[in-house]
Protein backbone atom coordinates (compact mmCIF):
# COMPACT_ATOMS: atom_id res chain seq x y z
CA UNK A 1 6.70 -18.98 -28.65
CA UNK A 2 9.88 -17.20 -27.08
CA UNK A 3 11.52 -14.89 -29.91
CA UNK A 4 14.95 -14.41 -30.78
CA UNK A 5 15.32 -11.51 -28.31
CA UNK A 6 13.80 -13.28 -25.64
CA UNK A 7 16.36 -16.32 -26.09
CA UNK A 8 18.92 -14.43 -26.13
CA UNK A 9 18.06 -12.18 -22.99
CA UNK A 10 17.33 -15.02 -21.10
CA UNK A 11 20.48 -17.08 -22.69
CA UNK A 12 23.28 -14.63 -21.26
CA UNK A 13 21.30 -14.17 -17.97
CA UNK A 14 21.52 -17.70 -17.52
CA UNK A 15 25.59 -17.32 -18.40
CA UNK A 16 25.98 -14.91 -16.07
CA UNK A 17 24.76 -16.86 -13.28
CA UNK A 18 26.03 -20.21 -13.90
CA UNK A 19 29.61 -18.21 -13.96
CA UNK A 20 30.36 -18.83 -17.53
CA UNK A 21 30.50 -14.88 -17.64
CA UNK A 22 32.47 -12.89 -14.44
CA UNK A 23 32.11 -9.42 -12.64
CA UNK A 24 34.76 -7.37 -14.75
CA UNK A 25 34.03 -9.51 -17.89
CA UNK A 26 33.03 -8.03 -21.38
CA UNK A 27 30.00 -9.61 -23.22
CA UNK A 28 30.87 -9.03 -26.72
CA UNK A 29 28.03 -8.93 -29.23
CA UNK A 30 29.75 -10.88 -32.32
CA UNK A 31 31.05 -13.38 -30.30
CA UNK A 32 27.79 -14.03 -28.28
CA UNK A 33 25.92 -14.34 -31.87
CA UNK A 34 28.21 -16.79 -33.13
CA UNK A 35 28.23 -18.81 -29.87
CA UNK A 36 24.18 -18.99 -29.68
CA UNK A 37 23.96 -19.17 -33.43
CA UNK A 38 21.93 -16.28 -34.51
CA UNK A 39 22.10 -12.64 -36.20
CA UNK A 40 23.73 -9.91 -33.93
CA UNK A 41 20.63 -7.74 -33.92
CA UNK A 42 18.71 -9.74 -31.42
CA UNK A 43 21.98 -9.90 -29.19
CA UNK A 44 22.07 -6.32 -29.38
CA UNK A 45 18.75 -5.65 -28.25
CA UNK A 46 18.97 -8.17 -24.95
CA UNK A 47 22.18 -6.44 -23.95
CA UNK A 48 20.59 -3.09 -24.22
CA UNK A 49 17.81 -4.53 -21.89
CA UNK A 50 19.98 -5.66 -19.65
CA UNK A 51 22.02 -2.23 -19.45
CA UNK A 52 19.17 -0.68 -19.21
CA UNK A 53 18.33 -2.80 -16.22
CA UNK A 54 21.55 -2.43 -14.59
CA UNK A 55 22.31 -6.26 -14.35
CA UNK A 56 25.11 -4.63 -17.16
CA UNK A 57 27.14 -1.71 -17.64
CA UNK A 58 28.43 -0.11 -21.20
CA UNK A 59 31.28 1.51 -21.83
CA UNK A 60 31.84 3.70 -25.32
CA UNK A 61 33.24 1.45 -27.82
CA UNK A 62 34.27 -1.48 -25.55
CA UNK A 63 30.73 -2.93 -25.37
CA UNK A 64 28.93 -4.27 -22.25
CA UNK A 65 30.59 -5.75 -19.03
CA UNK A 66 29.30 -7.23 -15.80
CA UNK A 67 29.95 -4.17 -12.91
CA UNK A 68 32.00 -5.38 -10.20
CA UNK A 69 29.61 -5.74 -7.11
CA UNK A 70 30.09 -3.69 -3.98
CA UNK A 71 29.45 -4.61 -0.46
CA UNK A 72 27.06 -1.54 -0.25
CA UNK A 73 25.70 -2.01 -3.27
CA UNK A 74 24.73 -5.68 -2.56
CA UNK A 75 23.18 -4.21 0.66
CA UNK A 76 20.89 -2.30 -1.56
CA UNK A 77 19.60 -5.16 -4.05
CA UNK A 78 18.85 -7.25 -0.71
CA UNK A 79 16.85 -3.99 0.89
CA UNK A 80 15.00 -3.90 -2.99
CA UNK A 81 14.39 -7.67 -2.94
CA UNK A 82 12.47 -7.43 0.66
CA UNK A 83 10.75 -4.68 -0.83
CA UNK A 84 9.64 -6.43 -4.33
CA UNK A 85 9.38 -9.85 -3.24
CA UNK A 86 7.79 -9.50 -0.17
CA UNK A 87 4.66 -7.84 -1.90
CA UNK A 88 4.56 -10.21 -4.82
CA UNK A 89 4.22 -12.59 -1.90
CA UNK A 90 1.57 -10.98 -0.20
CA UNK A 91 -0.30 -10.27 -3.41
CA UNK A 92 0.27 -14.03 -4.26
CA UNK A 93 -1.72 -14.75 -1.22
CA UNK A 94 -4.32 -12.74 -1.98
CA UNK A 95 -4.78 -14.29 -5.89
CA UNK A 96 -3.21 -17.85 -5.44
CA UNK A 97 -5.58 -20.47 -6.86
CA UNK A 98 -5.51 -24.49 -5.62
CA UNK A 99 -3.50 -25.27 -9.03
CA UNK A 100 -0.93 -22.61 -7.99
CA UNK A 101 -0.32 -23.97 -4.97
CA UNK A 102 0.30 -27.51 -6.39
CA UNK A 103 3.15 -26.21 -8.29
CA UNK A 104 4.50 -24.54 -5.84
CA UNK A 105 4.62 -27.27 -3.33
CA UNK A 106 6.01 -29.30 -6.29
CA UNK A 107 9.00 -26.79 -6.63
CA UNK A 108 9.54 -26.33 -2.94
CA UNK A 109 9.17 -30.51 -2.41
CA UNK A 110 13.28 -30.84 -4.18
CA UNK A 111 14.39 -28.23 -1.67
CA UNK A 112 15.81 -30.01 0.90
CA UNK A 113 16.96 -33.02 -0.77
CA UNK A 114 18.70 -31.17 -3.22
CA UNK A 115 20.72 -28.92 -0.82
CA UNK A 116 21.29 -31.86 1.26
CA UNK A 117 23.02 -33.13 -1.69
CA UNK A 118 25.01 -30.43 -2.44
CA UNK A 119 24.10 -30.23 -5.89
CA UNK A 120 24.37 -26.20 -6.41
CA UNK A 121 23.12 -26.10 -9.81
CA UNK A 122 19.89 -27.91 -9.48
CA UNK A 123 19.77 -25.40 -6.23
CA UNK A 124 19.85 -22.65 -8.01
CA UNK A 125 17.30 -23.72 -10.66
CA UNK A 126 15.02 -24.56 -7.76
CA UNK A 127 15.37 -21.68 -5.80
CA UNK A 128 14.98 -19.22 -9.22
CA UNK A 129 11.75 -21.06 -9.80
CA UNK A 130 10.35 -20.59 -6.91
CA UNK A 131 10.70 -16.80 -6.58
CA UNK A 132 9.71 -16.07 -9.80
CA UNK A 133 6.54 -18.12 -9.84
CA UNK A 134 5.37 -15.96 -6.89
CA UNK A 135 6.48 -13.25 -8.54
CA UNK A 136 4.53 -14.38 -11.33
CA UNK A 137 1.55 -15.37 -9.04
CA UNK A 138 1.11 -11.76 -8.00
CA UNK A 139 -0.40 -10.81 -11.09
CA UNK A 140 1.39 -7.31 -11.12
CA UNK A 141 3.61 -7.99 -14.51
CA UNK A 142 5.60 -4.48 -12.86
CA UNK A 143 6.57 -5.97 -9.45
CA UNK A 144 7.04 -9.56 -10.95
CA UNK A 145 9.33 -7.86 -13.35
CA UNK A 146 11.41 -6.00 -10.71
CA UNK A 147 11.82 -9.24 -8.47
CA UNK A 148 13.08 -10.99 -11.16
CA UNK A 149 15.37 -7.95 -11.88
CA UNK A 150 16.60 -7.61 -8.35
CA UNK A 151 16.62 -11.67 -7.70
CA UNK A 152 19.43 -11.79 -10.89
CA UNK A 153 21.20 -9.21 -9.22
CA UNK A 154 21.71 -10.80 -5.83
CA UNK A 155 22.66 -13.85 -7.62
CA UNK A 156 25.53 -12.28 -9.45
CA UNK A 157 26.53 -11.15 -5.72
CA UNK A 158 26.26 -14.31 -3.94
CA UNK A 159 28.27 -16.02 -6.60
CA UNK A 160 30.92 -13.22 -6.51
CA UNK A 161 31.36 -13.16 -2.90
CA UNK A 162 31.06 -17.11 -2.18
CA UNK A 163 29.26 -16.68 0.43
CA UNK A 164 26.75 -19.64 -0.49
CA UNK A 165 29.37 -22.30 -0.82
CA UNK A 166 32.06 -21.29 1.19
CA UNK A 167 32.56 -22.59 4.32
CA UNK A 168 30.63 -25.32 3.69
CA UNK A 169 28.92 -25.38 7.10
CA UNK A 170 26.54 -22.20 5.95
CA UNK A 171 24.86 -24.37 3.22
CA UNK A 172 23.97 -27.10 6.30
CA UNK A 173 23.11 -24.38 8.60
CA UNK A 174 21.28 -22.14 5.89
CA UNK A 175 17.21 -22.20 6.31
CA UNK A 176 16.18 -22.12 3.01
CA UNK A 177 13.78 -25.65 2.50
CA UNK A 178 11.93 -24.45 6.19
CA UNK A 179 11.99 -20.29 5.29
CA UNK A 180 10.76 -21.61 1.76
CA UNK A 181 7.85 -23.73 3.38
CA UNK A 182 6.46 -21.17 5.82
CA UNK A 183 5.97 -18.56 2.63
CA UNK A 184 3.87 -21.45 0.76
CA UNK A 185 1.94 -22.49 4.12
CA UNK A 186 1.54 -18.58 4.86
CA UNK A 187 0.29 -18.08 0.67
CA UNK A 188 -1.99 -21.01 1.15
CA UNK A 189 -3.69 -19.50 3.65
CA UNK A 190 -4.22 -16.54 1.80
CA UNK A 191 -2.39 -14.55 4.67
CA UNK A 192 -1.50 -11.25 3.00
CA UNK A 193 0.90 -9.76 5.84
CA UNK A 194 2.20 -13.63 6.62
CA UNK A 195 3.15 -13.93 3.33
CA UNK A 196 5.13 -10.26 3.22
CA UNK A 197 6.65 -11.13 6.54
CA UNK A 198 7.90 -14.63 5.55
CA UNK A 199 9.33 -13.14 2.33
CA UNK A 200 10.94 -10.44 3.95
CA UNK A 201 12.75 -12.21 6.58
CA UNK A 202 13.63 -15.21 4.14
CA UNK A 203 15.36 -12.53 1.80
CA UNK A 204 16.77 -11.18 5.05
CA UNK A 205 18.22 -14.54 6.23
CA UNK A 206 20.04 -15.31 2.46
CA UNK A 207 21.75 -12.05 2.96
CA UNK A 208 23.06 -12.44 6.38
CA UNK A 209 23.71 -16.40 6.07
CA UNK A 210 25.71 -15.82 2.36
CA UNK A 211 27.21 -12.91 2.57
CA UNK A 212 27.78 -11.47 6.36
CA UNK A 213 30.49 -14.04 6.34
CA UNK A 214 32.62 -12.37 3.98
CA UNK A 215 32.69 -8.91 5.34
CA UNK A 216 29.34 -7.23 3.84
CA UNK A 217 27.54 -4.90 5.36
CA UNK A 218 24.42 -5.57 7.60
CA UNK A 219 21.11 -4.43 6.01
């Protein structure tokens, strides 16, 4: 059972990301305690994680606030997402049992019908579970915890710069459901360096589809 730490970690990350919380905002501790209805000290602790992860940034006596992203800096999280995911996804091939691969054609089966509908926050519930259950598949609880690190962090970005939902015309050119399906066919053959390279260049595409458009720099 999750703990009171644990809820609240994964509470304000969800926050963040649905845009309840902004680049440039303050998270204040009393204030999130009262709002998700427990003590402060478990609050503290999962903003201290996620300073100490970088998805936050402290500043004496003001408490914790969401960094404003850069265009270089977002270069970087895409260039450590490659790097992370694309070996969870090769070591997902290499461990993936029959069951796994159920559930992650299940996930990847609401791809397309849900982008075609323009429903963004199903999408990004979708998309989230699918690259963190093969980072979970790869069985390597210190790369699954970095791609789930650096996955948050380019989801901050993409929501900051728009790039996902503005113009409209990149979500119905964007690859996602096919770039999604070629990583499960490539884990479900057990293809180590298929799986990396399908990873990779999926990661690759979400950076130059979402956010090339508004100015950021090329990987």
């Amino acid at each position: 059972m999750e703990n009171a730490e644990e809820r609240a970690y994964r509470l304000i990350i969800n926050e963040i990301l649905s845009g309840v919380y902004h680049p440039g905002d303050f998270l204040l501790e009393l204030d999130i305690a009262a709002q998700m209805e427990m003590s402060r000290t478990p609050v503290s602790r999962a903003l201290s994680r996620l300073v100490a992860e970088g998805l936050l940034k402290k500043m004496p006596k003001k408490g914790c606030y969401i960094p404003i992203p850069t265009p270089k800096d977002a270069e970087l999280v895409f260039t450590a997402r490659q790097v992370a995911e694309g070996e969870a996804a090769a070591l997902a091939a290499a461990n993936v049992t029959e069951e796994d691969i159920l559930t992650l054609e299940s996930i990847v089966a609401q791809d397309k019908y849900i982008m075609d509908a323009g429903d963004k926050e199903r999408w990004a519930k979708i998309n989230e579970a699918f690259h963190l259950s093969i980072a979970k598949l790869c069985n390597n609880p210190y790369i699954e915890k970095w791609a789930k690190n650096m996955f948050w962090h380019s989801n901050v970005y993409i929501f900051y710069f728009d790039g996902f939902y503005k113009p409209s015309d990149i979500v119905i050119e964007h690859q996602t459901p096919a770039q999604h399906r070629e990583i499960i066919a490539a884990i479900k053959e057990r293809d180590v360096k298929k799986a990396r390279s399908a990873m990779k260049r999926h990661i690759y595409t979400t950076y130059t589809k979402l956010l090339l458009p508004q100015g950021i720099e090329k990987i």
